[in-house]
C-alpha atoms as a PDB file:
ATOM      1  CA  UNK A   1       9.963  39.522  -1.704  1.00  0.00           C
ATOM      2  CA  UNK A   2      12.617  37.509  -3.374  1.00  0.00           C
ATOM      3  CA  UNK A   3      12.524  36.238  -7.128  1.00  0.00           C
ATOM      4  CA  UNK A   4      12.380  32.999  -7.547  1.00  0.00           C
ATOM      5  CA  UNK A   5      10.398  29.927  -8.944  1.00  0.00           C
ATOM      6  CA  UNK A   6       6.673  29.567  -8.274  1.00  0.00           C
ATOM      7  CA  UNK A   7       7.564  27.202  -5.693  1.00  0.00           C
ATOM      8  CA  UNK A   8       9.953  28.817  -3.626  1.00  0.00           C
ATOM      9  CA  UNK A   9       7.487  31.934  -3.777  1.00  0.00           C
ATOM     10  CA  UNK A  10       4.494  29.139  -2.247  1.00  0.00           C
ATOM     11  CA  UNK A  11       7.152  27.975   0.544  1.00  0.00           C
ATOM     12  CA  UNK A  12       8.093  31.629   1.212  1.00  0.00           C
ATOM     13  CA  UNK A  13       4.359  33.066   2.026  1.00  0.00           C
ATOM     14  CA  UNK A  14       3.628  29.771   3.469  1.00  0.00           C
ATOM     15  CA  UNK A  15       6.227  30.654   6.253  1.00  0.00           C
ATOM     16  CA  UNK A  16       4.720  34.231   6.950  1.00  0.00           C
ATOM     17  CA  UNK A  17       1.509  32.882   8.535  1.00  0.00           C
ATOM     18  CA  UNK A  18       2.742  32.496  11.922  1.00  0.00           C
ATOM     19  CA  UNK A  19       3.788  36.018  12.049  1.00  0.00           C
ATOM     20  CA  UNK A  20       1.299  37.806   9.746  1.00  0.00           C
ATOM     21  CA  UNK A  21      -1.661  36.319  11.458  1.00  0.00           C
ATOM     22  CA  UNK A  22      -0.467  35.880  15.698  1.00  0.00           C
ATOM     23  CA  UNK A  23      -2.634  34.045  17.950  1.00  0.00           C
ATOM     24  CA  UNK A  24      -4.737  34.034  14.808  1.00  0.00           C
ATOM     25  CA  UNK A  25      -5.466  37.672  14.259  1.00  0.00           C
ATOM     26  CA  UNK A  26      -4.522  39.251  11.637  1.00  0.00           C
ATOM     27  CA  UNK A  27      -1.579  41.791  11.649  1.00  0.00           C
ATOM     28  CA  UNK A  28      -2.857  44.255   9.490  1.00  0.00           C
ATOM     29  CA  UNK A  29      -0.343  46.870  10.032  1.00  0.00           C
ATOM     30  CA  UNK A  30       2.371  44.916   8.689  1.00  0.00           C
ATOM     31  CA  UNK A  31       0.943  45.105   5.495  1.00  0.00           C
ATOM     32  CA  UNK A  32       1.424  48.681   5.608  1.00  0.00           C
ATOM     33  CA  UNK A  33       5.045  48.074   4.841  1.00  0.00           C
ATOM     34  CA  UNK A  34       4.593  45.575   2.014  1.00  0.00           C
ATOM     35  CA  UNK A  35       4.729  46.026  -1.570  1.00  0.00           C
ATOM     36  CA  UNK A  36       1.588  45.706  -3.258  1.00  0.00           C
ATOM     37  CA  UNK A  37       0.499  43.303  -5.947  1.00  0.00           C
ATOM     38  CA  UNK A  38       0.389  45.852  -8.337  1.00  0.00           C
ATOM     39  CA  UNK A  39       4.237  46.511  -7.886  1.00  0.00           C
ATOM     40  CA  UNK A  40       5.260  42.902  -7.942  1.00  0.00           C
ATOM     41  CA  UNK A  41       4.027  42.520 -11.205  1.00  0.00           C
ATOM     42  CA  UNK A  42       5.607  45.796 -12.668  1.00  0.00           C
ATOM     43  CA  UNK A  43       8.823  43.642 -11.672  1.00  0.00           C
ATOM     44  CA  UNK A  44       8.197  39.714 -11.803  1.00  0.00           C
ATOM     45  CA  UNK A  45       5.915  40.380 -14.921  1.00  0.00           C
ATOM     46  CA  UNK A  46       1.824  39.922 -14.391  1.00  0.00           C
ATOM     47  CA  UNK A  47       1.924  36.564 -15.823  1.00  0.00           C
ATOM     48  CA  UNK A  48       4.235  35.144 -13.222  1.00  0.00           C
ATOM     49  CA  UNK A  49       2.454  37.115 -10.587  1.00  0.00           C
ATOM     50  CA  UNK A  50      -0.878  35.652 -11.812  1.00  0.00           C
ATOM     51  CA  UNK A  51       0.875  32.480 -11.510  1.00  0.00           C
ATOM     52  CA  UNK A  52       1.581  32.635  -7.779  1.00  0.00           C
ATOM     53  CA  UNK A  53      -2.167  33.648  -6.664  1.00  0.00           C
ATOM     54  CA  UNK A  54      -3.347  30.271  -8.710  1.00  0.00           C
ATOM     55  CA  UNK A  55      -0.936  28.464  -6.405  1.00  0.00           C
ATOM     56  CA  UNK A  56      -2.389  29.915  -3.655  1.00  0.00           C
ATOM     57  CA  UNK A  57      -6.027  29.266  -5.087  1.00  0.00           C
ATOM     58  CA  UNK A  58      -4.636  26.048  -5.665  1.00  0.00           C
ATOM     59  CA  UNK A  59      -2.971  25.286  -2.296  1.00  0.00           C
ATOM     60  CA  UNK A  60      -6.564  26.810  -0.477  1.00  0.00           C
ATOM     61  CA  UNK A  61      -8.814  24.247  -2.187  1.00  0.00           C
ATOM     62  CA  UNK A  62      -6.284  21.448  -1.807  1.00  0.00           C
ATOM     63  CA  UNK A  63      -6.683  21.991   1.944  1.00  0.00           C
ATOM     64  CA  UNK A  64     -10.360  21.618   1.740  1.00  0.00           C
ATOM     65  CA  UNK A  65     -12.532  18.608   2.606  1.00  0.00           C
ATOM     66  CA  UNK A  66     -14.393  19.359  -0.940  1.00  0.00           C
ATOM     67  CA  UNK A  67     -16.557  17.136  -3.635  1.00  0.00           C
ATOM     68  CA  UNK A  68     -15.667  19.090  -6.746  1.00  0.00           C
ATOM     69  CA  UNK A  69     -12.419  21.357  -6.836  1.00  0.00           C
ATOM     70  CA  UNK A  70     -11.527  23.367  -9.720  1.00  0.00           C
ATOM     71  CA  UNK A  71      -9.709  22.536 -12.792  1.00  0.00           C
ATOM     72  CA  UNK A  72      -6.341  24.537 -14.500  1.00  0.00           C
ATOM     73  CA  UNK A  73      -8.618  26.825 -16.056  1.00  0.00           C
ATOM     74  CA  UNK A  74     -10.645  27.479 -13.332  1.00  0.00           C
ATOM     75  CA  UNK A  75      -7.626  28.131 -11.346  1.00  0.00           C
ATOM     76  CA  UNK A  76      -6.298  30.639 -13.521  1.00  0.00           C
ATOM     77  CA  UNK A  77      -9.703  32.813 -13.815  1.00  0.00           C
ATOM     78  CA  UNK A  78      -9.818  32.887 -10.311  1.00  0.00           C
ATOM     79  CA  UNK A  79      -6.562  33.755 -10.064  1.00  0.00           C
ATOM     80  CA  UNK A  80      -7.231  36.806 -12.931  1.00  0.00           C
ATOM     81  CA  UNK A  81     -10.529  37.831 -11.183  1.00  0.00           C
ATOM     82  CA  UNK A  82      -8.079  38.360  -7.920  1.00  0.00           C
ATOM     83  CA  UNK A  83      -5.488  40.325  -9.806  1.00  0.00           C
ATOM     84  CA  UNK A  84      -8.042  42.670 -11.461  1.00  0.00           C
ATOM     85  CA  UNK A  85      -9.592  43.282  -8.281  1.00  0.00           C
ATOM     86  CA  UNK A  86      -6.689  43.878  -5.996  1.00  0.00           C
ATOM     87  CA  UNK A  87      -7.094  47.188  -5.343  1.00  0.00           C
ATOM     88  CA  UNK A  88      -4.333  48.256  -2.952  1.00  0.00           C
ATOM     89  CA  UNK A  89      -3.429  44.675  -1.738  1.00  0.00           C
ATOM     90  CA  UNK A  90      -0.328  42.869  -1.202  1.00  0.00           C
ATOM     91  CA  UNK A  91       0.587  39.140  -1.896  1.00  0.00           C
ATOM     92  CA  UNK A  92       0.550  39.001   1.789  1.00  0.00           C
ATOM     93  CA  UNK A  93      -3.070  40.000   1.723  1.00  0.00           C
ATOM     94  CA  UNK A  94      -4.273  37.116  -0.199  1.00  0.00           C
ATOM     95  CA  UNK A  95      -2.118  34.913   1.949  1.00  0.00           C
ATOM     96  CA  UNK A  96      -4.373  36.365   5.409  1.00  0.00           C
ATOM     97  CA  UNK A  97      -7.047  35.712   2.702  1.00  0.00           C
ATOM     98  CA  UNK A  98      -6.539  32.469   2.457  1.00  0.00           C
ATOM     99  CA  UNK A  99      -6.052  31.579   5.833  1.00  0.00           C
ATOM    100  CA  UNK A 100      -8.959  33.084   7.147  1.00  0.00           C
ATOM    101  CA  UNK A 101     -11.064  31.612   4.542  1.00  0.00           C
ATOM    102  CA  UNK A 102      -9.709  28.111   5.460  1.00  0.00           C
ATOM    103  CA  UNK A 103     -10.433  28.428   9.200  1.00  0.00           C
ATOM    104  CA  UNK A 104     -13.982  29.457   8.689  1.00  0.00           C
ATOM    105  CA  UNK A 105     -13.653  33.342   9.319  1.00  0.00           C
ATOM    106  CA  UNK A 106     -14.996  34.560   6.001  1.00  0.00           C
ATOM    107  CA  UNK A 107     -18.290  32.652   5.593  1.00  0.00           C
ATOM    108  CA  UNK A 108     -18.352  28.651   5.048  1.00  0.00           C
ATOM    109  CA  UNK A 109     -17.538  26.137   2.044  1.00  0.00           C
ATOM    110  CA  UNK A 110     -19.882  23.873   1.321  1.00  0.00           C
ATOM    111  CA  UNK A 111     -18.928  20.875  -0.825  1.00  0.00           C
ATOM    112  CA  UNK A 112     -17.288  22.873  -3.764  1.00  0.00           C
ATOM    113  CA  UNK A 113     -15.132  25.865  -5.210  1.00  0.00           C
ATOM    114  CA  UNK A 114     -15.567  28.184  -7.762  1.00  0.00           C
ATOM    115  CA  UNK A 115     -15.135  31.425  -8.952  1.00  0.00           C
ATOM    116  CA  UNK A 116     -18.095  32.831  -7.067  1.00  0.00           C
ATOM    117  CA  UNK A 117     -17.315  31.176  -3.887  1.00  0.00           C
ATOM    118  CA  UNK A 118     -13.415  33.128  -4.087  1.00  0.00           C
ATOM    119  CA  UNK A 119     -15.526  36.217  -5.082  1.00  0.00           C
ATOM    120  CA  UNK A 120     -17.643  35.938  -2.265  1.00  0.00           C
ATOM    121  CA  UNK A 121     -14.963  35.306   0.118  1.00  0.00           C
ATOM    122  CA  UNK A 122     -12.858  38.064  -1.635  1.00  0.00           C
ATOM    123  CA  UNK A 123     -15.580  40.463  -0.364  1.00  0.00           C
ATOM    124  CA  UNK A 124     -16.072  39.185   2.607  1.00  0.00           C
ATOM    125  CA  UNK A 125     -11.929  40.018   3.151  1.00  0.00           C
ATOM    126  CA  UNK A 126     -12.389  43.433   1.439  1.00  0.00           C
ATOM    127  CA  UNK A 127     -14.377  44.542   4.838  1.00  0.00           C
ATOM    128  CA  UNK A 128     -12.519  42.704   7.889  1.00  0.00           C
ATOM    129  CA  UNK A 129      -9.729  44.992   6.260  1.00  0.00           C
ATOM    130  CA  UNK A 130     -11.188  47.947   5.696  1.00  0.00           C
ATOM    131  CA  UNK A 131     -12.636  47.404   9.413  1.00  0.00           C
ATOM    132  CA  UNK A 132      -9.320  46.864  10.939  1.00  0.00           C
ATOM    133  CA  UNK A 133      -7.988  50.212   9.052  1.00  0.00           C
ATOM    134  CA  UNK A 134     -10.072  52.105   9.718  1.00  0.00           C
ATOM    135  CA  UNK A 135      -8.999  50.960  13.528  1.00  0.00           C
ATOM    136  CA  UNK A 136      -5.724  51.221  13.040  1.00  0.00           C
ATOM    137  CA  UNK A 137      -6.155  54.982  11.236  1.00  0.00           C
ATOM    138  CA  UNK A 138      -8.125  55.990  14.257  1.00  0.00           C
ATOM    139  CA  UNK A 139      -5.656  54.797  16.827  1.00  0.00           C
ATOM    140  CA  UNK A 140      -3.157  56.589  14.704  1.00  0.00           C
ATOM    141  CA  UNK A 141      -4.797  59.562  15.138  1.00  0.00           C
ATOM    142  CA  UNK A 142      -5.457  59.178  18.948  1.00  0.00           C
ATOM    143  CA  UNK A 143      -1.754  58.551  19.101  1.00  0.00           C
ATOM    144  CA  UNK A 144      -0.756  61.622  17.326  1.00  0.00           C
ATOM    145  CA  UNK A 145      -3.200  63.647  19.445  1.00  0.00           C
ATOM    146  CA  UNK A 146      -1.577  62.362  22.638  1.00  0.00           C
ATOM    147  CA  UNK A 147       1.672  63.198  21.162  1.00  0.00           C
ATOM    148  CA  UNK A 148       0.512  66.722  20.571  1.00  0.00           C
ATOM    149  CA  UNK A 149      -0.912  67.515  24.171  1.00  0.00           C
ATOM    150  CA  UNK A 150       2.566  65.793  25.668  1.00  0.00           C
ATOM    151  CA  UNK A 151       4.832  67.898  23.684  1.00  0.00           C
ATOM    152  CA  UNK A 152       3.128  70.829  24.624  1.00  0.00           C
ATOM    153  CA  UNK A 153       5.660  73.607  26.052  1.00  0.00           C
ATOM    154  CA  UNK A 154       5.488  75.490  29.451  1.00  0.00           C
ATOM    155  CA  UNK A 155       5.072  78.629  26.872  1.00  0.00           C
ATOM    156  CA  UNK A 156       2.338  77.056  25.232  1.00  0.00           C
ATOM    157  CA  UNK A 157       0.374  76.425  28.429  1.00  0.00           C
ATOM    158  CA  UNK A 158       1.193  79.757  29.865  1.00  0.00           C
ATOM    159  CA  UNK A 159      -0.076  81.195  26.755  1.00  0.00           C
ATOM    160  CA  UNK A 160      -3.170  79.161  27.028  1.00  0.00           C
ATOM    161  CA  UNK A 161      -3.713  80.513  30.876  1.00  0.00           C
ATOM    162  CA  UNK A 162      -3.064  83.805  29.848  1.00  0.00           C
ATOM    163  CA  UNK A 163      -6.161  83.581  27.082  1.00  0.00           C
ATOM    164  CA  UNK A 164      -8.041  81.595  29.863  1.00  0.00           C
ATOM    165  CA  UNK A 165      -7.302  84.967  32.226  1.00  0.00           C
ATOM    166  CA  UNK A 166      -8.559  87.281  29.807  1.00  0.00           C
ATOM    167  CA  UNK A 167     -11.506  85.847  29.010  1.00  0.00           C
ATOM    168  CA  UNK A 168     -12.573  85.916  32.695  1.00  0.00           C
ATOM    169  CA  UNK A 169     -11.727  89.577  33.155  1.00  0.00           C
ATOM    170  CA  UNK A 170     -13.337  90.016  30.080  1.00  0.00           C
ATOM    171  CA  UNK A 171     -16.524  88.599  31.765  1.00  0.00           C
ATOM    172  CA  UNK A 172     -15.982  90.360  34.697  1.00  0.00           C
ATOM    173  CA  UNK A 173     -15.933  93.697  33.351  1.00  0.00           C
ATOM    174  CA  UNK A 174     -18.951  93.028  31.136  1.00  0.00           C
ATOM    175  CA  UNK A 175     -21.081  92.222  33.953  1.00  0.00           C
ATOM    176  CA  UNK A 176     -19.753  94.907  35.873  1.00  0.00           C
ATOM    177  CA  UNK A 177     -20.813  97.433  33.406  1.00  0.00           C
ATOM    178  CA  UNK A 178     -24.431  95.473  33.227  1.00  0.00           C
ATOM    179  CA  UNK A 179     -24.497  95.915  36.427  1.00  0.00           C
ATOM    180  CA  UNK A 180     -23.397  99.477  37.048  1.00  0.00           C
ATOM    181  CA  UNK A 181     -26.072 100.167  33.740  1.00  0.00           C
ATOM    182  CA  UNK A 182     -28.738  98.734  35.646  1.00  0.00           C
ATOM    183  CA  UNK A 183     -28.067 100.652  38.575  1.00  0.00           C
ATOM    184  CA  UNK A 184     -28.155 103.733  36.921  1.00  0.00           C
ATOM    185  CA  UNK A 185     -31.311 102.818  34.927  1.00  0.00           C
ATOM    186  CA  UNK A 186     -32.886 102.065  38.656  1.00  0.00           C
ATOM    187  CA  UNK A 187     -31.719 105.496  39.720  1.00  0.00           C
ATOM    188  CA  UNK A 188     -32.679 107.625  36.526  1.00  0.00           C
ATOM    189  CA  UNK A 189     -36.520 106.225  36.746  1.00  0.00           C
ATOM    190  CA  UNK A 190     -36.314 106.914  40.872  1.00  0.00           C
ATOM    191  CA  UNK A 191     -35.807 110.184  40.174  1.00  0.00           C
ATOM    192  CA  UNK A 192     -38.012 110.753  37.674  1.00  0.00           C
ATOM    193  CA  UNK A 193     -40.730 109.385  39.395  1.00  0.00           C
ATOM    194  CA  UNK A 194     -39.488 111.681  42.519  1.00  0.00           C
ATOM    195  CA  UNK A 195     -39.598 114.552  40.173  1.00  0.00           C
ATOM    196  CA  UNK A 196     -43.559 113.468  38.822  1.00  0.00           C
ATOM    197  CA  UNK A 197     -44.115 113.126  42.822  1.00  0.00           C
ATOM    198  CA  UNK A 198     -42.894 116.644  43.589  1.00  0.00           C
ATOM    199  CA  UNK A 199     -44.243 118.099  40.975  1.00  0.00           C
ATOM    200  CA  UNK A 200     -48.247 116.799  41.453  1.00  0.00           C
ATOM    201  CA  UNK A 201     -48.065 117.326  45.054  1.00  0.00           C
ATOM    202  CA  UNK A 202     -47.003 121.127  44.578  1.00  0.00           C
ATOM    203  CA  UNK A 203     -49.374 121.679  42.177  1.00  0.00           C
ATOM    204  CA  UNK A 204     -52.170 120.175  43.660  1.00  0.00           C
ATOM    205  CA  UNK A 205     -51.033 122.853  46.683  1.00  0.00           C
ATOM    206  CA  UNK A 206     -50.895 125.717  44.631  1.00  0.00           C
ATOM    207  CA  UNK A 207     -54.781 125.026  43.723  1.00  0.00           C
ATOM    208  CA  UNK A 208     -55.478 124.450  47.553  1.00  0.00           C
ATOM    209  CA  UNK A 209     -55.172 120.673  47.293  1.00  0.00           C
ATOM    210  CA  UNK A 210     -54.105 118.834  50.293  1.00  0.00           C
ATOM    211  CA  UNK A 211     -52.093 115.663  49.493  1.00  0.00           C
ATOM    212  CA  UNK A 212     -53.432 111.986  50.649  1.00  0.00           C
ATOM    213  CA  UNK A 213     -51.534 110.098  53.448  1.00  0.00           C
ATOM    214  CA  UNK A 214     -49.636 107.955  51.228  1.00  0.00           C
ATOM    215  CA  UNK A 215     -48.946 110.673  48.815  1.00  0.00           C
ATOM    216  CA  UNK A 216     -47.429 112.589  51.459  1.00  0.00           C
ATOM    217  CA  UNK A 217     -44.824 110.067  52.224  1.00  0.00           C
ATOM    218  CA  UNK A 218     -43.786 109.435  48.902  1.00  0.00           C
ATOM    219  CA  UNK A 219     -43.239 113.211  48.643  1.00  0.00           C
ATOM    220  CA  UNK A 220     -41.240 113.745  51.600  1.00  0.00           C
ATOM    221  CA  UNK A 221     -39.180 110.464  50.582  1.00  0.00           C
ATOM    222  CA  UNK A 222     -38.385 112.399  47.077  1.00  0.00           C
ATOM    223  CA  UNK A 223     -37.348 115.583  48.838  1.00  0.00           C
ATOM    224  CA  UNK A 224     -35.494 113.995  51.591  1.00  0.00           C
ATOM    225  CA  UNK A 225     -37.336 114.319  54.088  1.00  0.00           C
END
């Protein structure tokens, strides 16, 4: 922002509502690129800066439809209590404030103003903004993953379908061997029960023991028969 008197700094933010708050939203990225109130005063001095936000304290309760306004010195601690707690705002912040406050979008006036009611609309700000950044941070980040997938190469994604046809061979040859284990699990207890088969049914011949039907079959089975 330009230096200049109180005044021309009034007519100057004054002139920034159209296009800070279009079609009466807030542009909340914009502020992105504005200096903060912190840095204006480290060059217009904190007085002066202290002296623009009572203006604009000012200028709010002047467009009010209010019983009891507030007097110089309640102007100027309000206008203290909002440079103290300005956090990472910008003079443009307070102006959206302001705005908003006066069209009924950050809780209602009744028939006076004081330093509670700029508190409590203060506040009230504090999380509309926060809200809308943490919008704009997570479209920012939907962007830049976007951005990521579309810039990816043809190496990239013939790197990525080379891991993809690994992986299935991988699983491939692991069930392969499974199965080929199980198989030979199946066969190892077949013959070993073949070998118990052969072994009772000769023995039971040696002593002059005929085997049973079923026996029988199971025993020519295990020698092939």
């Amino acid at each position: 922002m330009a230096s200049g008197s109180p005044g021309e700094y009034r007519v100057e933010l004054l002139s920034e509502v159209s296009r800070l708050i279009p079609g009466g939203e807030p542009d909340f990225a914009e502020l992105a690129n504005r200096s903060s109130l912190k840095d204006v005063a480290k060059v217009s001095g904190k007085s002066q800066t202290i002296a623009l936000i009572s203006l604009m304290v000012k200028n709010f309760c002047s467009s009010l439809n209010i019983v009891r306004s507030m007097n110089q010195d309640q102007l100027l601690e309000c206008a203290i209590y909002l440079m103290d707690e300005c956090r990472d705002f910008t003079m443009e912040d307070y102006l959206i404030m302001f705005t908003m406050a006066k069209r009924g979008k950050l809780g209602t006036v009744m028939d006076h103003v004081d330093i509670k009611v700029i508190a409590d609309i203060h506040l009230e700000y504090i999380r509309h903004r926060q809200a809308a950044f943490k919008t704009i941070n997570d479209s920012d980040r939907k962007r830049q993953r976007e951005a990521h997938r579309d810039n990816l190469t043809a190496k990239d994604l013939e790197a990525g379908r080379d891991a993809l046809a690994t992986m299935n061979n991988f699983v491939k040859d692991f069930v392969n061997k499974e199965k080929i284990e199980d198989q030979n699990r199946i066969n190892r207890n077949v013959s070993k029960r073949n070998a118990e088969i052969i072994k009772l049914v000769e023995d039971d011949a040696m002593n002059g023991i005929g085997p049973d039907k079923f026996m029988q079959e199971y025993y020519f089975k295990a020698i092939g028969l």
